[in-house]
C-alpha atoms as a PDB file:
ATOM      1  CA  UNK A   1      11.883 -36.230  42.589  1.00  0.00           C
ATOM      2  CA  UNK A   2       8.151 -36.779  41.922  1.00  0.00           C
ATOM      3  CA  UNK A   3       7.017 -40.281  43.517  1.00  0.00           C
ATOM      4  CA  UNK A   4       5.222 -41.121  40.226  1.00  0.00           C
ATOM      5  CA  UNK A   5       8.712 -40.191  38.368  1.00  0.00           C
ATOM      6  CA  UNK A   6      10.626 -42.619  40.538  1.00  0.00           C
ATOM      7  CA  UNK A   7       8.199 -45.664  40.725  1.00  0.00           C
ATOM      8  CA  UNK A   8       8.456 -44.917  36.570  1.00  0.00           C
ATOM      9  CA  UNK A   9      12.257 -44.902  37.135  1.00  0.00           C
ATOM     10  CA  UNK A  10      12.221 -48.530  39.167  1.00  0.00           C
ATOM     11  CA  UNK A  11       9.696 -50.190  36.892  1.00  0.00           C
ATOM     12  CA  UNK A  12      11.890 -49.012  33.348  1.00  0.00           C
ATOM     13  CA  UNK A  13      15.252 -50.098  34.646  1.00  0.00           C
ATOM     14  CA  UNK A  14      13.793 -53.369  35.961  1.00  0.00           C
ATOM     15  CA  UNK A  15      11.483 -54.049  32.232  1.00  0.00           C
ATOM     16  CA  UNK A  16      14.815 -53.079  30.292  1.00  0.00           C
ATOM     17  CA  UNK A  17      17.848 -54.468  31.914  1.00  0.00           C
ATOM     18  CA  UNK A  18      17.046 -57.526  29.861  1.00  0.00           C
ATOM     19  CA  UNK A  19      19.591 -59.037  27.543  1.00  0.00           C
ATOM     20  CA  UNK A  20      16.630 -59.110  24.550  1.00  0.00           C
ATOM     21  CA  UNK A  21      16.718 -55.296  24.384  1.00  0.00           C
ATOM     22  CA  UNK A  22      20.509 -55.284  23.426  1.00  0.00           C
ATOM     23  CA  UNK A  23      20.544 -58.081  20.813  1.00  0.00           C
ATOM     24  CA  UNK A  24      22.257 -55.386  18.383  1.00  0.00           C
ATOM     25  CA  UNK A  25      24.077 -53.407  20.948  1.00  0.00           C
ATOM     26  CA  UNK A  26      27.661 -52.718  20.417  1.00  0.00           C
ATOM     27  CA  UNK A  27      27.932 -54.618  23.789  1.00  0.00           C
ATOM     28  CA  UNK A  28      27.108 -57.787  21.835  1.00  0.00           C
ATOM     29  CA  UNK A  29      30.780 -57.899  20.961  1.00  0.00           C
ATOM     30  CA  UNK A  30      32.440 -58.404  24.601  1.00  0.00           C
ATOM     31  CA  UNK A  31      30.072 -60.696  25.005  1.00  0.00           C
ATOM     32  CA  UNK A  32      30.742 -62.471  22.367  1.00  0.00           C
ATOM     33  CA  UNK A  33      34.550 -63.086  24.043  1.00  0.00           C
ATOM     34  CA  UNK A  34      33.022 -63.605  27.012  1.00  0.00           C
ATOM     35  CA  UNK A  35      31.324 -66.565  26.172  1.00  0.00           C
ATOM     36  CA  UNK A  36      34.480 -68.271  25.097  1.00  0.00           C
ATOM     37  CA  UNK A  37      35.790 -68.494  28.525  1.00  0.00           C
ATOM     38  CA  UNK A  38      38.137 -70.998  27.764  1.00  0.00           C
ATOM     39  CA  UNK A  39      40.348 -68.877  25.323  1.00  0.00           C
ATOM     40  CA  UNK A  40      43.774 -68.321  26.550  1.00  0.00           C
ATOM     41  CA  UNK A  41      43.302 -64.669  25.997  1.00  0.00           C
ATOM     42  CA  UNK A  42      40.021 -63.989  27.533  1.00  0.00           C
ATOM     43  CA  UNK A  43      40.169 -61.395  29.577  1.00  0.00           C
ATOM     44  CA  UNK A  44      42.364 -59.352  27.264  1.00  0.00           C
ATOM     45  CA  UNK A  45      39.627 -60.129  23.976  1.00  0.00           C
ATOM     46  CA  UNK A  46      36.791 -58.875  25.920  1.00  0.00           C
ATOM     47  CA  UNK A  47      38.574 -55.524  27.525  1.00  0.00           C
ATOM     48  CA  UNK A  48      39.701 -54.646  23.015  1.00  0.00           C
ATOM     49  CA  UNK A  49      36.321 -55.666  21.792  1.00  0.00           C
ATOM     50  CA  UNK A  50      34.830 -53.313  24.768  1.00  0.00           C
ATOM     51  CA  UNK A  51      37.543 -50.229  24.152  1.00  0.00           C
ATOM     52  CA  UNK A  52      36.252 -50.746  20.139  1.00  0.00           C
ATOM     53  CA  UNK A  53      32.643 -51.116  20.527  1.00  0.00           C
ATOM     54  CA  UNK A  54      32.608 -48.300  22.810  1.00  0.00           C
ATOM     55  CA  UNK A  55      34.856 -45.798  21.091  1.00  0.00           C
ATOM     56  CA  UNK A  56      32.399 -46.763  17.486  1.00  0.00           C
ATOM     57  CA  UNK A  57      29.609 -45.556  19.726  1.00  0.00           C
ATOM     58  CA  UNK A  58      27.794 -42.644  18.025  1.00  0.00           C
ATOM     59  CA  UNK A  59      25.199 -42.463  15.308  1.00  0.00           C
ATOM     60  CA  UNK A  60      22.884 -45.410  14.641  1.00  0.00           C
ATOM     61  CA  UNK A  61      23.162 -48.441  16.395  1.00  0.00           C
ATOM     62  CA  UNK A  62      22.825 -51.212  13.118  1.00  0.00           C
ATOM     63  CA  UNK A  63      25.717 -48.816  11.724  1.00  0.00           C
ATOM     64  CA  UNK A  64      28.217 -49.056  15.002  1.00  0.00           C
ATOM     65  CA  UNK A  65      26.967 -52.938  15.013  1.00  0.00           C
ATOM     66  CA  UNK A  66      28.174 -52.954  11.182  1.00  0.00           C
ATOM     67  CA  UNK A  67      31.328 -51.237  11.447  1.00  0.00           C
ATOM     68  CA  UNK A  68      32.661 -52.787  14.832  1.00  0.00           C
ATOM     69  CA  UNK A  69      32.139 -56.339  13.009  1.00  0.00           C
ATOM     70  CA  UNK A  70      33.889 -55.149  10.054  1.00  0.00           C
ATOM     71  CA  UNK A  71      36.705 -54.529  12.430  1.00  0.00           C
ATOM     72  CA  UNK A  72      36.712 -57.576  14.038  1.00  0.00           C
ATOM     73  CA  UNK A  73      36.763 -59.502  10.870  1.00  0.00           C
ATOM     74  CA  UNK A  74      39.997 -57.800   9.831  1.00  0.00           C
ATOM     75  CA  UNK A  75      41.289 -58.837  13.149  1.00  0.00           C
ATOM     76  CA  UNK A  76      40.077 -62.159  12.140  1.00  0.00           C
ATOM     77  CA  UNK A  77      37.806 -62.262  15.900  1.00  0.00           C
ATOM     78  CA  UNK A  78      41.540 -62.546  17.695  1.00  0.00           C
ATOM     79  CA  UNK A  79      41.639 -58.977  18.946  1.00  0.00           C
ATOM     80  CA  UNK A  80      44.598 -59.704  21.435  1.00  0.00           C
ATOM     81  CA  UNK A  81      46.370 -61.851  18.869  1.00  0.00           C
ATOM     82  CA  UNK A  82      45.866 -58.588  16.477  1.00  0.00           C
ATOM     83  CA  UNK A  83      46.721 -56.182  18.563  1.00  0.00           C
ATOM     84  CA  UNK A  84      50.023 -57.582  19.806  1.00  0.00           C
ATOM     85  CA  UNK A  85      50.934 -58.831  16.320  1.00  0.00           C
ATOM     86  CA  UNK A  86      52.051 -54.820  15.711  1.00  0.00           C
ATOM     87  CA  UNK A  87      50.747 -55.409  12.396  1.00  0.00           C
ATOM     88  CA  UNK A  88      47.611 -53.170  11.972  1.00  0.00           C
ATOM     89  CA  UNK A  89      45.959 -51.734   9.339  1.00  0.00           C
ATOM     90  CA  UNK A  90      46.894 -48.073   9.142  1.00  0.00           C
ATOM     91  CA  UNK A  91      45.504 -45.602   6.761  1.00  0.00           C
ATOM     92  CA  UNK A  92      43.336 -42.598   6.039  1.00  0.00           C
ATOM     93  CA  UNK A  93      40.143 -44.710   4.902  1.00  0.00           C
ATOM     94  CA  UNK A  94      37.207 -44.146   7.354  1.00  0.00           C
ATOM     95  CA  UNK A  95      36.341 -47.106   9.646  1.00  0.00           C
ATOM     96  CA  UNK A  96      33.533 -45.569  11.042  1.00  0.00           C
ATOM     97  CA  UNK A  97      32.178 -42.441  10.286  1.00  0.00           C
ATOM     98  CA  UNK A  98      35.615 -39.733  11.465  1.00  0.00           C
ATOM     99  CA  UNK A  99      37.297 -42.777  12.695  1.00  0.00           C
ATOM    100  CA  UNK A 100      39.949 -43.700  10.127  1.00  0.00           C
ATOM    101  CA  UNK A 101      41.608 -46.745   9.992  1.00  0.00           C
ATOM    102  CA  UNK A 102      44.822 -45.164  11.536  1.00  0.00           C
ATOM    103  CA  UNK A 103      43.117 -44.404  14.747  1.00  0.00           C
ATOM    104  CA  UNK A 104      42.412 -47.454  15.352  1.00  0.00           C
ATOM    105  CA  UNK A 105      45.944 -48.416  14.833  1.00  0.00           C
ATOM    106  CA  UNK A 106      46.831 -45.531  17.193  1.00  0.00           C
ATOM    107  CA  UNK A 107      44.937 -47.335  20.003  1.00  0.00           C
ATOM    108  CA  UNK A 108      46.596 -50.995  19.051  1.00  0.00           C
ATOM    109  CA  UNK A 109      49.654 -49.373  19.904  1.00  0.00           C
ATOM    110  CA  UNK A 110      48.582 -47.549  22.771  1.00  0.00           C
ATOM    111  CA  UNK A 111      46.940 -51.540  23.615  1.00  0.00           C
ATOM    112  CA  UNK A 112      50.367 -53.697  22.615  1.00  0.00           C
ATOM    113  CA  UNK A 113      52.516 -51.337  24.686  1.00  0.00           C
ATOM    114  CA  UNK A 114      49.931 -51.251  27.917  1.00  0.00           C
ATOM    115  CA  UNK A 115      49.557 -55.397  27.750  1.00  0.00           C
ATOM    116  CA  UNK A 116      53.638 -55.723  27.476  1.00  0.00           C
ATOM    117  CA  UNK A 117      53.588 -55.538  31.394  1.00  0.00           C
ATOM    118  CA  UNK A 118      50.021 -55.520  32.072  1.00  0.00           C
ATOM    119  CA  UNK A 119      47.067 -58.244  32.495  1.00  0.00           C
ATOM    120  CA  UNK A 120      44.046 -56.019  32.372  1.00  0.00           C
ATOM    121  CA  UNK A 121      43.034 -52.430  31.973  1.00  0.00           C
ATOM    122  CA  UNK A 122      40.851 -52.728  35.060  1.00  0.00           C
ATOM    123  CA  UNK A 123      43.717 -50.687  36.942  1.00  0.00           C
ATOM    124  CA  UNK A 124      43.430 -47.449  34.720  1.00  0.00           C
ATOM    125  CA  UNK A 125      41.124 -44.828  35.513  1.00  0.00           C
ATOM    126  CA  UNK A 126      38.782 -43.072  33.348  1.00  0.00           C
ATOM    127  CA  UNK A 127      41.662 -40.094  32.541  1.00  0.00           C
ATOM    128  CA  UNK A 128      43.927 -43.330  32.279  1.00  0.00           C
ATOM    129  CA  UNK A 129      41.647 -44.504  29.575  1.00  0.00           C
ATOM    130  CA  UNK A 130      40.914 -41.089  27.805  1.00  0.00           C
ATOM    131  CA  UNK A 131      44.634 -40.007  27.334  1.00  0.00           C
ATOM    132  CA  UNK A 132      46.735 -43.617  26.999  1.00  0.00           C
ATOM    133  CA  UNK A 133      44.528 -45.688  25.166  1.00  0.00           C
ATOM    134  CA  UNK A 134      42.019 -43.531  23.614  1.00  0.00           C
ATOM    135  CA  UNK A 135      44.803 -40.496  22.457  1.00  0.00           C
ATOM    136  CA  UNK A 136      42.724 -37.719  23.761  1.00  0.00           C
ATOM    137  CA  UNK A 137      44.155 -34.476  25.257  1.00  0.00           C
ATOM    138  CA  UNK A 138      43.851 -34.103  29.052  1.00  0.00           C
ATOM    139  CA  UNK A 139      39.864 -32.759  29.814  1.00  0.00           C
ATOM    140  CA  UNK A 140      38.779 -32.918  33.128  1.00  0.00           C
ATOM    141  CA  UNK A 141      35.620 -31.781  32.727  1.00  0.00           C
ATOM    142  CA  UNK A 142      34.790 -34.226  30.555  1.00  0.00           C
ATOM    143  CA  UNK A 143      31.949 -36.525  30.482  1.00  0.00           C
ATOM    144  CA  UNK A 144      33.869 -39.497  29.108  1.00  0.00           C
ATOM    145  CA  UNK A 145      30.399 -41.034  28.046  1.00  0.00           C
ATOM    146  CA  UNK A 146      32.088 -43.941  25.918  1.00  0.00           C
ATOM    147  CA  UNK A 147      34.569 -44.774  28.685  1.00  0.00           C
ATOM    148  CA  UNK A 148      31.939 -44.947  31.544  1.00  0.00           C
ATOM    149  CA  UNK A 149      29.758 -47.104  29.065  1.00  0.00           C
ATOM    150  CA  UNK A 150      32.193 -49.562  28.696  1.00  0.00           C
ATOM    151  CA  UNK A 151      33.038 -49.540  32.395  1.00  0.00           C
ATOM    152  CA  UNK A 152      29.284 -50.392  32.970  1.00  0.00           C
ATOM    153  CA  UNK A 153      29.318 -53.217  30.592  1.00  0.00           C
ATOM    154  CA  UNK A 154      32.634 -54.658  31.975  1.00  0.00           C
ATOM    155  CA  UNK A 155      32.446 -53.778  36.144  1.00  0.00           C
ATOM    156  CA  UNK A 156      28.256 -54.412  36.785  1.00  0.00           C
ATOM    157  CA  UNK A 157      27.267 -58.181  37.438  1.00  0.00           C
ATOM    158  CA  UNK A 158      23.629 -58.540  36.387  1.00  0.00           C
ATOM    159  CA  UNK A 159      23.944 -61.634  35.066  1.00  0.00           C
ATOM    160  CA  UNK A 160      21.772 -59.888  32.455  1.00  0.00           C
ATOM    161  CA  UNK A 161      23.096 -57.252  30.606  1.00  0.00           C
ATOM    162  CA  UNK A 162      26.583 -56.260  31.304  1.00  0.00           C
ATOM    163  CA  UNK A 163      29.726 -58.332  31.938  1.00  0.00           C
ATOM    164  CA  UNK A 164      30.892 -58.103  35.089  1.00  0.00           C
ATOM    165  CA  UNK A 165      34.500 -59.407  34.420  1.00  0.00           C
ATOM    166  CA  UNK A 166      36.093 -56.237  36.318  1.00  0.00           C
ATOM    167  CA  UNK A 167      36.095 -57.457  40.343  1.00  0.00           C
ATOM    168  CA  UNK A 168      37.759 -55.164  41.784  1.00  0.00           C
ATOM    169  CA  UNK A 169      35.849 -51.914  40.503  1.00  0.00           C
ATOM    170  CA  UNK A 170      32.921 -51.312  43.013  1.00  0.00           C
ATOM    171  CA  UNK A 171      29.868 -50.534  40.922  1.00  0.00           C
ATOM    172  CA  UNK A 172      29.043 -47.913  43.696  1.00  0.00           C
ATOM    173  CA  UNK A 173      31.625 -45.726  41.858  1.00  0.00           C
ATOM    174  CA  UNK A 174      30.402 -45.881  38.055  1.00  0.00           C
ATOM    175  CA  UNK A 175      29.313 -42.710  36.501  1.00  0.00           C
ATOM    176  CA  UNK A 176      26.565 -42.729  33.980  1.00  0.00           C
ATOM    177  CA  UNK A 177      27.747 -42.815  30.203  1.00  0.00           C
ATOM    178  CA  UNK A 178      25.802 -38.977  29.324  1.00  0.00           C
ATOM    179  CA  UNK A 179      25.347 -38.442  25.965  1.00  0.00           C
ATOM    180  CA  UNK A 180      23.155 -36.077  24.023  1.00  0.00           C
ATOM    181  CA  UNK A 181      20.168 -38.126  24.675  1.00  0.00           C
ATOM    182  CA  UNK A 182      20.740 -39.489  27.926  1.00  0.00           C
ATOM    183  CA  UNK A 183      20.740 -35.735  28.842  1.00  0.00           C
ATOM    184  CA  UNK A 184      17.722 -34.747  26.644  1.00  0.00           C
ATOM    185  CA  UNK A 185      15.673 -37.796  29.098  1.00  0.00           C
ATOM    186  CA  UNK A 186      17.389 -36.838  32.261  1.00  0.00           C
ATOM    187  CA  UNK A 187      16.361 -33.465  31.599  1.00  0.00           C
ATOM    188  CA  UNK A 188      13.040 -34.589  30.231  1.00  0.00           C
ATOM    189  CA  UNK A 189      11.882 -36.125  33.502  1.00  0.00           C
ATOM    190  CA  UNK A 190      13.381 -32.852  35.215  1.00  0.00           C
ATOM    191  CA  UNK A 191      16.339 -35.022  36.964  1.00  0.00           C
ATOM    192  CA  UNK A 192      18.541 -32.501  35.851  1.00  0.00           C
ATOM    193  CA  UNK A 193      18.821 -28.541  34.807  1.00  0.00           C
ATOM    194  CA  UNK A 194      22.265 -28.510  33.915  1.00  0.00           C
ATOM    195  CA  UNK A 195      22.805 -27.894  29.953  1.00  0.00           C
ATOM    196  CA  UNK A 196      26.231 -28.800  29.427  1.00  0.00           C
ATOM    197  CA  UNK A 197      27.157 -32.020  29.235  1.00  0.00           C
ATOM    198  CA  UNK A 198      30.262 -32.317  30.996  1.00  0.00           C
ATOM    199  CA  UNK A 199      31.578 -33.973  34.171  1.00  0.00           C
ATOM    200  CA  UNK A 200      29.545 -31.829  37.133  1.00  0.00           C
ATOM    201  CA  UNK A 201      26.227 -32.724  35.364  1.00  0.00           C
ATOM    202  CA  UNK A 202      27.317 -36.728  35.003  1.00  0.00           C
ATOM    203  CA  UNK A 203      28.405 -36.618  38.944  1.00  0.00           C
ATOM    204  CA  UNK A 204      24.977 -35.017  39.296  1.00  0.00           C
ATOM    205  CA  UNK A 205      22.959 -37.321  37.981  1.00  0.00           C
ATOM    206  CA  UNK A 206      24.884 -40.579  39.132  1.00  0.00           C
ATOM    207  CA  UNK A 207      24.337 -39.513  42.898  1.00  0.00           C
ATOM    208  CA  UNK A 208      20.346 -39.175  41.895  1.00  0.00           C
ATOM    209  CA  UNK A 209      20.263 -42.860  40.573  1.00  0.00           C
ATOM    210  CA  UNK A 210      22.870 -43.442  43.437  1.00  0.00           C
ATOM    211  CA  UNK A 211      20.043 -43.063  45.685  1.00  0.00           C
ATOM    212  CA  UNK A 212      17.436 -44.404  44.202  1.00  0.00           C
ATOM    213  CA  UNK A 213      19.908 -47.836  42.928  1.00  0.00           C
ATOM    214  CA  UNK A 214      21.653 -48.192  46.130  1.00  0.00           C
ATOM    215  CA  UNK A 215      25.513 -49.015  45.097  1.00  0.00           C
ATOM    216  CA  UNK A 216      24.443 -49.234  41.170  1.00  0.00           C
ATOM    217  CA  UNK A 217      23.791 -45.941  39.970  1.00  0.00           C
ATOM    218  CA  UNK A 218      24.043 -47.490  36.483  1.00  0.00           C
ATOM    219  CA  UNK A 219      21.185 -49.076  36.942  1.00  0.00           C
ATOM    220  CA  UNK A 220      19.536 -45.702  36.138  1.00  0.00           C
ATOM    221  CA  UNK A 221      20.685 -46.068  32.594  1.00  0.00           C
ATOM    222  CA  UNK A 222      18.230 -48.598  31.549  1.00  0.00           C
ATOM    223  CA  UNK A 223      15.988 -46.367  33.515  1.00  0.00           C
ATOM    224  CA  UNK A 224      16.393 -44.098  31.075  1.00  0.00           C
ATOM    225  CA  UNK A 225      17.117 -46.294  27.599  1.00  0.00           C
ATOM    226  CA  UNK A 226      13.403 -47.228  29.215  1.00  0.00           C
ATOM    227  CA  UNK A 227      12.061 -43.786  29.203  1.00  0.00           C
ATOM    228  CA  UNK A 228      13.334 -43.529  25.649  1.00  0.00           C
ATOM    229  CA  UNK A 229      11.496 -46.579  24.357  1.00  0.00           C
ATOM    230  CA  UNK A 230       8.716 -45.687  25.549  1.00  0.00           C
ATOM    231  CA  UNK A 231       8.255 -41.829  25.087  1.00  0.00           C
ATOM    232  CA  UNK A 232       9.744 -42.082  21.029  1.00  0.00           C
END
């Protein structure tokens, strides 16, 4: 890597690992449960508003902001309460964009039946996640993009950005969430030559920011959100 590439690198992810440049985030909801750490329920309301935000993440951000509170609201902002209640809104109206409302009540399901003998879904992996919760088929070559966001936001402890409610998840071991324009920047800044956006590329480019974010390769993402604020 070019030295002017990674002094670039540190100075983004340091500028934009800042709370005020995720003010309409999807992450905004976990927070928003994390702040009421008093609620009897508050791991549990954090880990469904993370597994919603994340899976309403594509498209424009004020329209996953939008849609994620409109789901909220019909949960009445008691996610947990919702979820075990087994009483969900199921039907073939979208929620967001292809995401009816009877996916969503596909994952309460999934949800109810995991928390029936379960405190938190810190203890499932990523495939855990993918095929369990999220009803996707088996793909291990996968780049799980939403999942590894929303391990980011719940396993790093910035005290800035991200949550950092998951303690036993080393943030050594988070992969970088790569979507299409994470991997149009990576590739941008010649980080990476790979074209497909699958799991080798995403294990490729987590060791790079592995080495330049000692045990946070996430870091690298605001590296990168950086990069894209700056070179619209």
């Amino acid at each position: 890597m070019k030295k002017e590439i990674e002094e670039k690198l540190l100075e983004w992810a340091e500028e934009y690992n800042n709370d005020k440049y995720f003010t309409e985030d999807p992450i905004i909801f976990p927070k928003h449960f994390a702040k009421l750490s008093s609620s009897e329920h508050y791991i549990q309301d954090i880990e469904i508003a993370a597994i919603f935000s994340a899976h309403f993440a594509w498209g424009r951000r004020s329209m996953i902001v939008r849609d994620c509170e409109r789901l909220l609201e019909h949960m009445e902002w008691q996610p947990y309460k919702y979820v075990m209640s087994g009483d969900w809104r199921d039907d073939d109206t979208s929620i967001h964009r292809t995401i009816k409302w009877k996916d969503t009540a596909k994952i309460c399901y999934n949800l109810k039946k995991f928390y029936e003998n379960n405190t938190s879904l810190e203890c499932l992996n990523i495939q855990d996640i993918r095929e369990n919760i999220f009803n996707q088929k088996p793909d291990k070559k996968a780049a799980n993009k939403k999942i590894n966001m929303m391990r980011r936001w719940l396993v790093r402890d910035d005290k800035k950005v991200d949550l950092g409610i998951w303690k036993n998840t080393n943030p050594a071991n988070l992969l970088i969430p790569l979507d299409v324009h994470v991997h149009r920047m990576a590739t941008e800044l010649s980080l990476i030559t790979r074209t497909q956006k699958d799991i080798v590329t995403v294990e490729e480019l987590s060791n790079i920011f592995g080495e330049l974010f000692p045990n946070d390769p996430c870091k690298g993402d605001f590296a990168l959100f950086g990069y894209g604020v700056t070179h619209k």
